[in-house]
N, C-alpha and C. Protein backbone atom coordinates (compact mmCIF):
# COMPACT_ATOMS: atom_id res chain seq x y z
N UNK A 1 43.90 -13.22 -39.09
CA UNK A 1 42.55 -13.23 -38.59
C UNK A 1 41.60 -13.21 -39.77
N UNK A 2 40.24 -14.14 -39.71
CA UNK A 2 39.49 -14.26 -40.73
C UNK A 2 39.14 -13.16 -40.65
N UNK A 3 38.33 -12.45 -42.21
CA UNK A 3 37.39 -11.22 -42.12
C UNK A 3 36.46 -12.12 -41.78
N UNK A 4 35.42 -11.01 -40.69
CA UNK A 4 33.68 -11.96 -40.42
C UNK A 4 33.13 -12.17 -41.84
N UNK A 5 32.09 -13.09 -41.21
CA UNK A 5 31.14 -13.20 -42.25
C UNK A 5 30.31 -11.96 -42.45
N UNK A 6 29.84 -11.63 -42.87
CA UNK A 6 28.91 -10.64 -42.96
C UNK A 6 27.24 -11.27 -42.88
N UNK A 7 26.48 -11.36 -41.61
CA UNK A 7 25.19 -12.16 -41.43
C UNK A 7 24.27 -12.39 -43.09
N UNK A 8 24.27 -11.88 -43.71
CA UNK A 8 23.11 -11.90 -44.85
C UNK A 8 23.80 -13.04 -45.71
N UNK A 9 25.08 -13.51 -45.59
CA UNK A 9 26.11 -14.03 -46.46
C UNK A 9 25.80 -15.48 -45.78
N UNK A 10 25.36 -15.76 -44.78
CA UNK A 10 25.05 -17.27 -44.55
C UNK A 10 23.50 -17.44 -44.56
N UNK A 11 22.97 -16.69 -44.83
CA UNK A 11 21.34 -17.02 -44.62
C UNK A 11 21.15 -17.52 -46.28
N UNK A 12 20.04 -17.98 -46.42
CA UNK A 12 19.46 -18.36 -47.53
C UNK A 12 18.01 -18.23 -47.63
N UNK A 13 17.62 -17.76 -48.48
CA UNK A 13 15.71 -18.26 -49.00
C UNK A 13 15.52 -19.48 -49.30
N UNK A 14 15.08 -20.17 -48.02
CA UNK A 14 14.85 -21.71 -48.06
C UNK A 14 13.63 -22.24 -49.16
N UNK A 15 12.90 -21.38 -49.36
CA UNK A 15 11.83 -21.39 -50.39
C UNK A 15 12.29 -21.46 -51.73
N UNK A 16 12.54 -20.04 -52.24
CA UNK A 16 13.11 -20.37 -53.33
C UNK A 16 13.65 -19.25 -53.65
N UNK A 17 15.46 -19.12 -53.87
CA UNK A 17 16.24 -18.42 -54.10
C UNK A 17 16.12 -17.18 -54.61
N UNK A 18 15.24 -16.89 -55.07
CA UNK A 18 15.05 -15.93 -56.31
C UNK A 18 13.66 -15.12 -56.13
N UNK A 19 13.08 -15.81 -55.07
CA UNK A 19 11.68 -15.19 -54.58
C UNK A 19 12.02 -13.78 -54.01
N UNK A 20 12.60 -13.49 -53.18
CA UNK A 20 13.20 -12.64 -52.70
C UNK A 20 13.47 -11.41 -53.34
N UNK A 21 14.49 -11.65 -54.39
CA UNK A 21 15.00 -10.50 -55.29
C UNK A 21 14.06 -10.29 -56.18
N UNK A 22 13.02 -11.17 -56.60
CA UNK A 22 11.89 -11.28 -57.20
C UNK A 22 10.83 -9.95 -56.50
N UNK A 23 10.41 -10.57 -54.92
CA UNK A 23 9.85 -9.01 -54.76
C UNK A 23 10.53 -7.91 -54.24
N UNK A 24 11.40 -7.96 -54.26
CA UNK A 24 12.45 -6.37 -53.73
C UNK A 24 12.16 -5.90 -54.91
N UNK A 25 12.62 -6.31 -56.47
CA UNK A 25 12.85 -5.72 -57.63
C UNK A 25 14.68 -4.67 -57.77
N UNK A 26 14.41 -3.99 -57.48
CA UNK A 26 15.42 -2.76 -57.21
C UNK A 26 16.82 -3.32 -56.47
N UNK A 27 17.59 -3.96 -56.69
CA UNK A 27 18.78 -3.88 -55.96
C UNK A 27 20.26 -2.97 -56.60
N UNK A 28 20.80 -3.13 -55.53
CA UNK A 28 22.41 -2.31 -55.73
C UNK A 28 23.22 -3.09 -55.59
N UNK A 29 24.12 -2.99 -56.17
CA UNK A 29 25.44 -4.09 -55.92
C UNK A 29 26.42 -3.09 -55.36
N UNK A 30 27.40 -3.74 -54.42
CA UNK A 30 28.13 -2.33 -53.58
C UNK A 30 29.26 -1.92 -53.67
N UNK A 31 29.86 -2.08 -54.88
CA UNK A 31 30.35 -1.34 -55.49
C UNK A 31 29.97 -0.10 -55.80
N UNK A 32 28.50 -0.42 -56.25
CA UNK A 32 27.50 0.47 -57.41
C UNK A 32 26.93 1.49 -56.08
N UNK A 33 27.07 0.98 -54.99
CA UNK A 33 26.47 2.07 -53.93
C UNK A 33 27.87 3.14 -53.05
N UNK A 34 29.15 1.95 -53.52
CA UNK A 34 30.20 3.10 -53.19
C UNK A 34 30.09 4.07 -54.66
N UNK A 35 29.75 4.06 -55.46
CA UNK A 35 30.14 5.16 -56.55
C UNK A 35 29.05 6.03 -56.42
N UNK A 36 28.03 5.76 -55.90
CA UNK A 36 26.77 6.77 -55.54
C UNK A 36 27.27 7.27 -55.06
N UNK A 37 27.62 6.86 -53.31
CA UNK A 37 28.03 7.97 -52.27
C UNK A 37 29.39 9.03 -52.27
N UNK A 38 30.12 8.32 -53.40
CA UNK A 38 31.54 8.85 -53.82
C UNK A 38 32.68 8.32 -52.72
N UNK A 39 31.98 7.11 -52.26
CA UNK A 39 33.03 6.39 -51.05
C UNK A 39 33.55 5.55 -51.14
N UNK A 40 34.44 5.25 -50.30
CA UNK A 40 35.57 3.85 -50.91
C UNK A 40 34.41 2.35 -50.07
N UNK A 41 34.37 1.13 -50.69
CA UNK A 41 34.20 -0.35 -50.97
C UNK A 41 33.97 0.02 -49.40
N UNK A 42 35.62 -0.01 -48.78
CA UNK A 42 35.72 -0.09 -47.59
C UNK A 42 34.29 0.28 -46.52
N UNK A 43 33.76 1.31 -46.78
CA UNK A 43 33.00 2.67 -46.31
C UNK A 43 31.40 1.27 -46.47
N UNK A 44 31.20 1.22 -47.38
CA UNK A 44 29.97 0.44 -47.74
C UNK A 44 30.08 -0.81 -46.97
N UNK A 45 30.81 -1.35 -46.89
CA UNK A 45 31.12 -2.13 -45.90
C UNK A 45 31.28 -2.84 -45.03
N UNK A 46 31.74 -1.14 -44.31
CA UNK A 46 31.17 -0.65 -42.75
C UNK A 46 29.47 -0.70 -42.43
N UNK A 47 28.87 -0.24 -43.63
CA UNK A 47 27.39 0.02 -43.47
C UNK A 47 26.56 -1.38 -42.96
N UNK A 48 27.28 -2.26 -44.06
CA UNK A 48 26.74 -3.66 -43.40
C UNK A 48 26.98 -4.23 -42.36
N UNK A 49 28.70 -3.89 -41.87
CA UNK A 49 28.86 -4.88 -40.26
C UNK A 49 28.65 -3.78 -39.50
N UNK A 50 27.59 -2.49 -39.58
CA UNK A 50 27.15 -1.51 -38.47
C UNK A 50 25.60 -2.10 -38.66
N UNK A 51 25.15 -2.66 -39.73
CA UNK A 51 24.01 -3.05 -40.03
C UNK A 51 23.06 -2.00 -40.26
N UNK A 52 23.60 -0.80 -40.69
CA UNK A 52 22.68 0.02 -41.64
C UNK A 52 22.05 -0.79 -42.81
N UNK A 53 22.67 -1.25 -43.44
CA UNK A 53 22.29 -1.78 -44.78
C UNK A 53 22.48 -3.70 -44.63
N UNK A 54 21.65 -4.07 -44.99
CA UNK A 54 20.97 -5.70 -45.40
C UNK A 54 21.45 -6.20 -46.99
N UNK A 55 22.38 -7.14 -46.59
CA UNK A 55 22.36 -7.78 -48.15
C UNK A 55 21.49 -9.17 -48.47
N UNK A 56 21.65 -9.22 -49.62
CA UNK A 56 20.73 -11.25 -50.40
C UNK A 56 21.91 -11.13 -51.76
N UNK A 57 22.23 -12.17 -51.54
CA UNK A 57 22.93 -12.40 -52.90
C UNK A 57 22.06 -12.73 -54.39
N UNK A 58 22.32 -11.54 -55.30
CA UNK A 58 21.14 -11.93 -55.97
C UNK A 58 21.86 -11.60 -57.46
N UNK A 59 21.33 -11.72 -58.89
CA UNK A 59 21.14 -11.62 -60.02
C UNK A 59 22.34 -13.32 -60.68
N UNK A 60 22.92 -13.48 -61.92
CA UNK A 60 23.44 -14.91 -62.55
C UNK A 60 25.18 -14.82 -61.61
N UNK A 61 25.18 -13.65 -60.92
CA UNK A 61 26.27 -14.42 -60.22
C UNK A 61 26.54 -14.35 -58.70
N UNK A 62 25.18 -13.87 -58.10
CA UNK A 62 25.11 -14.51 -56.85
C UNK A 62 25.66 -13.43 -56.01
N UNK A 63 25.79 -12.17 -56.46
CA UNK A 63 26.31 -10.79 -55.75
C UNK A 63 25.80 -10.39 -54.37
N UNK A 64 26.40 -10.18 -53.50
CA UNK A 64 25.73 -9.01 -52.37
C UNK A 64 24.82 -8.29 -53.33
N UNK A 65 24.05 -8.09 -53.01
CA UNK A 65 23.68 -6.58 -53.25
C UNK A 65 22.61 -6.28 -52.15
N UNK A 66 21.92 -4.95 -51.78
CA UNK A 66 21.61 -4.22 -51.10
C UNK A 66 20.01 -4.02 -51.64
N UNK A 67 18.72 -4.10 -51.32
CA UNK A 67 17.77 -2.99 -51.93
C UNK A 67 17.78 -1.76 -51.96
N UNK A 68 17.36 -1.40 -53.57
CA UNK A 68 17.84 0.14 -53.53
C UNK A 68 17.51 1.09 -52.65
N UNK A 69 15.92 0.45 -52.07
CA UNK A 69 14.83 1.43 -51.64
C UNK A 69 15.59 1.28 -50.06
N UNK A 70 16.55 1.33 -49.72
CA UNK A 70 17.45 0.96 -48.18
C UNK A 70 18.19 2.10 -48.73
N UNK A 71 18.71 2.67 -49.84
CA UNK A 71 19.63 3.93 -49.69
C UNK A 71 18.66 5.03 -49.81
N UNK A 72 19.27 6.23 -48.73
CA UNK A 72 18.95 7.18 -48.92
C UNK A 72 19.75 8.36 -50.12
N UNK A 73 19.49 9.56 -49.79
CA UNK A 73 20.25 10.48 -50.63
C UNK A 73 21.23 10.74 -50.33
N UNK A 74 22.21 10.87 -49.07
CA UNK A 74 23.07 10.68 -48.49
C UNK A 74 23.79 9.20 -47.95
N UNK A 75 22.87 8.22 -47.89
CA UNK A 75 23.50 7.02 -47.33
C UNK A 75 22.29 6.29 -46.79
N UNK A 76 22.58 5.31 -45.80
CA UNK A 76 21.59 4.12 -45.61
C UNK A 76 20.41 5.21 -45.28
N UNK A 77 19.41 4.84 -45.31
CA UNK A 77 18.36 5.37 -44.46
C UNK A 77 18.35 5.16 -43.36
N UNK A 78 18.08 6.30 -41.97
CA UNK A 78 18.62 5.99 -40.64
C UNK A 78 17.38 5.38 -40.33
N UNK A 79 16.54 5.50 -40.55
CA UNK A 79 15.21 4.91 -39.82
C UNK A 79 15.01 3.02 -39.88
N UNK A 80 15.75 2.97 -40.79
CA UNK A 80 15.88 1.40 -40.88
C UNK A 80 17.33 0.73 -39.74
N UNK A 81 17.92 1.00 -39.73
CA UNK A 81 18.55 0.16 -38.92
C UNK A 81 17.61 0.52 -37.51
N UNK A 82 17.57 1.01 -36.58
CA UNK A 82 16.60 0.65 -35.32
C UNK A 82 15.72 -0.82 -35.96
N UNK A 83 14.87 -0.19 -37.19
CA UNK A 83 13.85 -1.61 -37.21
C UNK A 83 14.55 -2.62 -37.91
N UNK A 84 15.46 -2.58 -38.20
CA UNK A 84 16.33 -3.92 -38.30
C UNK A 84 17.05 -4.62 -37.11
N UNK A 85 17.31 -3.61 -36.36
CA UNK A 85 17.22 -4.42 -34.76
C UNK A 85 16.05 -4.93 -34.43
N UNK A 86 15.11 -4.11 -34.03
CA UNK A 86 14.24 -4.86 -33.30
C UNK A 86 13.60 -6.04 -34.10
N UNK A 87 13.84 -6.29 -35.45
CA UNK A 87 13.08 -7.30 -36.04
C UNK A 87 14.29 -8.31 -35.88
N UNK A 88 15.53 -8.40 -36.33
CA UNK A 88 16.41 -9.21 -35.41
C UNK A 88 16.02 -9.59 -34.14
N UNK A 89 16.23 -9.08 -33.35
CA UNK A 89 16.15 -9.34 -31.66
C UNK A 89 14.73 -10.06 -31.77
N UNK A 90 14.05 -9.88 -32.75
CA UNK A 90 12.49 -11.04 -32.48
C UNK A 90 12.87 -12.15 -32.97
N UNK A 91 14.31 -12.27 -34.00
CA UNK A 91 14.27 -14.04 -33.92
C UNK A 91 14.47 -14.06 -35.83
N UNK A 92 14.47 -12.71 -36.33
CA UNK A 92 14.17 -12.30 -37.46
C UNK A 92 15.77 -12.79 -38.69
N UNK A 93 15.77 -13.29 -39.54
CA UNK A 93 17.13 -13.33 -40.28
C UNK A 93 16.81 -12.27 -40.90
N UNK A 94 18.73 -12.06 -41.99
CA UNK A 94 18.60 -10.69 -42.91
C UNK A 94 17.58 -10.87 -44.07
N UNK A 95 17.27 -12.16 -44.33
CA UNK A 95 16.27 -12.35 -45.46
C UNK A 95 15.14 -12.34 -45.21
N UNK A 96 14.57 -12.47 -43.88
CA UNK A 96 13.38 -12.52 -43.56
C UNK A 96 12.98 -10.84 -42.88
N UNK A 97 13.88 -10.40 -42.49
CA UNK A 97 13.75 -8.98 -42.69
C UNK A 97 13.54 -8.02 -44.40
N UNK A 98 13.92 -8.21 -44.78
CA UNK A 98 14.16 -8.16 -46.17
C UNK A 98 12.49 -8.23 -46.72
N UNK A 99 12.44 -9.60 -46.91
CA UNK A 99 10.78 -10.02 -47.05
C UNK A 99 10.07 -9.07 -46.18
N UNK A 100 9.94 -9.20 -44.95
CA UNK A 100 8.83 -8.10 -44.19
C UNK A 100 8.62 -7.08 -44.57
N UNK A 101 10.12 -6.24 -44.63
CA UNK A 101 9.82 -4.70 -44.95
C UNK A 101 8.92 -4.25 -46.85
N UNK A 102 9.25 -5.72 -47.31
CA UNK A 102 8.39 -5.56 -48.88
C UNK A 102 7.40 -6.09 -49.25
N UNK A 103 6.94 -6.78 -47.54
CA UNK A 103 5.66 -7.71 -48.41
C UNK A 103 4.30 -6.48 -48.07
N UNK A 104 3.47 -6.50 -48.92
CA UNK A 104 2.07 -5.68 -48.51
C UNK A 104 1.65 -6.31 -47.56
N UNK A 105 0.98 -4.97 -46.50
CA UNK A 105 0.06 -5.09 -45.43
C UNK A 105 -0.87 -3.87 -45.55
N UNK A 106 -1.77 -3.80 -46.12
CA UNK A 106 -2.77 -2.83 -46.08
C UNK A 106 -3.28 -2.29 -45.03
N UNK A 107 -3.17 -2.96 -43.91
CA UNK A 107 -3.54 -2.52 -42.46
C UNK A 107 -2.46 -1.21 -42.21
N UNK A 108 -1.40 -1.14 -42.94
CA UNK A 108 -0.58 -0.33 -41.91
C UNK A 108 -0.88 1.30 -42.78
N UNK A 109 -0.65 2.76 -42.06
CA UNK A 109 -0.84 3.73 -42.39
C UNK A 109 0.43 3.86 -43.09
N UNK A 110 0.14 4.84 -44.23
CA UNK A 110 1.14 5.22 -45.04
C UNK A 110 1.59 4.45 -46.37
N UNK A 111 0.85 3.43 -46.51
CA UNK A 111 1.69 2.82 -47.58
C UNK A 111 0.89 1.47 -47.65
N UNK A 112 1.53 0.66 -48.52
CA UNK A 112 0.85 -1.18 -48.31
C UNK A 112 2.16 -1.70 -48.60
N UNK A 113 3.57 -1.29 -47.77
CA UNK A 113 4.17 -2.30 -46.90
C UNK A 113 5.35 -1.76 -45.87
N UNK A 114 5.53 -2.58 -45.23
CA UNK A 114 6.13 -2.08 -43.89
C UNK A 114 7.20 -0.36 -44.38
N UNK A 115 8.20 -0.81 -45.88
CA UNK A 115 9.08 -0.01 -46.31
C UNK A 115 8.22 1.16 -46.34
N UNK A 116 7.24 0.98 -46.86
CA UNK A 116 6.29 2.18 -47.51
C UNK A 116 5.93 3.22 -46.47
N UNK A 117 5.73 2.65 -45.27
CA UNK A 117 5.04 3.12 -44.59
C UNK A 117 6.45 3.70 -43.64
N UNK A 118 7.35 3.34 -43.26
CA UNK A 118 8.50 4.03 -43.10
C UNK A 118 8.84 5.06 -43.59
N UNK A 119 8.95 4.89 -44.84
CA UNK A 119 9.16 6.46 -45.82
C UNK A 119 8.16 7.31 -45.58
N UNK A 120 6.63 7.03 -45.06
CA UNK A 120 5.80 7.88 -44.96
C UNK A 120 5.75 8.77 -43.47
N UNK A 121 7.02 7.84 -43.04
CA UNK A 121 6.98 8.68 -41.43
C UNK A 121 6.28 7.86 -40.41
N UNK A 122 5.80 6.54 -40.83
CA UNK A 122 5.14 5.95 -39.64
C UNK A 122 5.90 4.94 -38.85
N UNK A 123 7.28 5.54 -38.49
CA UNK A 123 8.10 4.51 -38.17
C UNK A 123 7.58 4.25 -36.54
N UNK A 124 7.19 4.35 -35.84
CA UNK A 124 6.82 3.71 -34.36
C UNK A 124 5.71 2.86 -34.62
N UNK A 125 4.68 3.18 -35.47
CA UNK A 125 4.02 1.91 -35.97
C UNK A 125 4.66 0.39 -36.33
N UNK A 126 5.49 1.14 -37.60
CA UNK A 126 6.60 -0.50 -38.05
C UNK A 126 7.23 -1.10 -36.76
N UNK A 127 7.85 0.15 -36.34
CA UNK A 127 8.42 -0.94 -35.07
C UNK A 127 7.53 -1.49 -34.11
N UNK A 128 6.33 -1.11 -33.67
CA UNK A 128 5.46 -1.36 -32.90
C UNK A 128 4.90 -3.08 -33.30
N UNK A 129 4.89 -2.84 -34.82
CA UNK A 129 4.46 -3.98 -35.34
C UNK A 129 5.41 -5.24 -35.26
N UNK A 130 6.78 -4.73 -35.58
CA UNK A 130 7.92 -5.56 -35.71
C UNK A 130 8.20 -6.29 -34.33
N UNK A 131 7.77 -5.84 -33.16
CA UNK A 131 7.74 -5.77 -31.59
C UNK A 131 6.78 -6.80 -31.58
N UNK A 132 6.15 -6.32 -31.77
CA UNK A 132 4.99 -7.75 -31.76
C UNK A 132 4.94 -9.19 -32.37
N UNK A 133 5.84 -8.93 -33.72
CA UNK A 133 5.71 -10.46 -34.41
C UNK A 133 6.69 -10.99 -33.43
N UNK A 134 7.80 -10.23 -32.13
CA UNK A 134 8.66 -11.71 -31.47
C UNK A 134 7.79 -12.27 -30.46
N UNK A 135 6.59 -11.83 -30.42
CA UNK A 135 5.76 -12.35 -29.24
C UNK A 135 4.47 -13.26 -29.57
């Protein structure tokens, strides 16, 4: 039996490859996030086909990696997978999720961008917002 694909592994930045990792800045490669958590490959993994964690293949050899600002101190941040559903279920890819949660929006409380404002606790806003772009 094939292993799945892992969704972020067929998408692409139709724009331009590098735009992406360009504004994230911060990524993890997941290896580098199993030695954080002190967990096996396997474990990290899991995080992606549970869809805690979002990959883009990024730096000269085209790696998974993860944005850093997606791990917590213990592991994914829980508040992001819900709004990685609902921005999926609007029609959303893993890269275009990716982009949303880092591009500035000054309108929103807590921060100037969707991530920011998550960490600040305004997560029914983000999703409120994320709810709205499938309509």
């Amino acid at each position: 039996m094939a292993e799945p694909q892992l969704a972020s592994e067929a998408d692409d930045d139709s724009d331009d490859p590098r735009a992406l990792e360009t504004l994230v800045g911060d990524w993890s490669y997941l290896p580098d996030i199993a030695e954080r958590y002190g967990v096996a490959l396997s474990r990290v993994r899991r995080f992606l086909a549970d869809r805690e964690l979002l990959t883009h293949r990024v730096g000269p050899n085209r790696a998974l990696a993860v944005p850093t600002d997606f791990l917590g101190p213990d592991g994914p941040r829980p508040e992001l997978k819900g709004t990685f559903t609902v921005l999926a279920d609007g029609g959303m890819s893993d890269v275009e999720i990716i982009r949303w949660l880092h591009s500035v929006d000054t309108s929103l409380p807590g921060g100037s961008t969707p991530l920011a404002a998550l960490s600040a606790g305004f997560k029914t806003e983000v999703r409120r917002r994320a709810q709205a772009l499938a309509f």
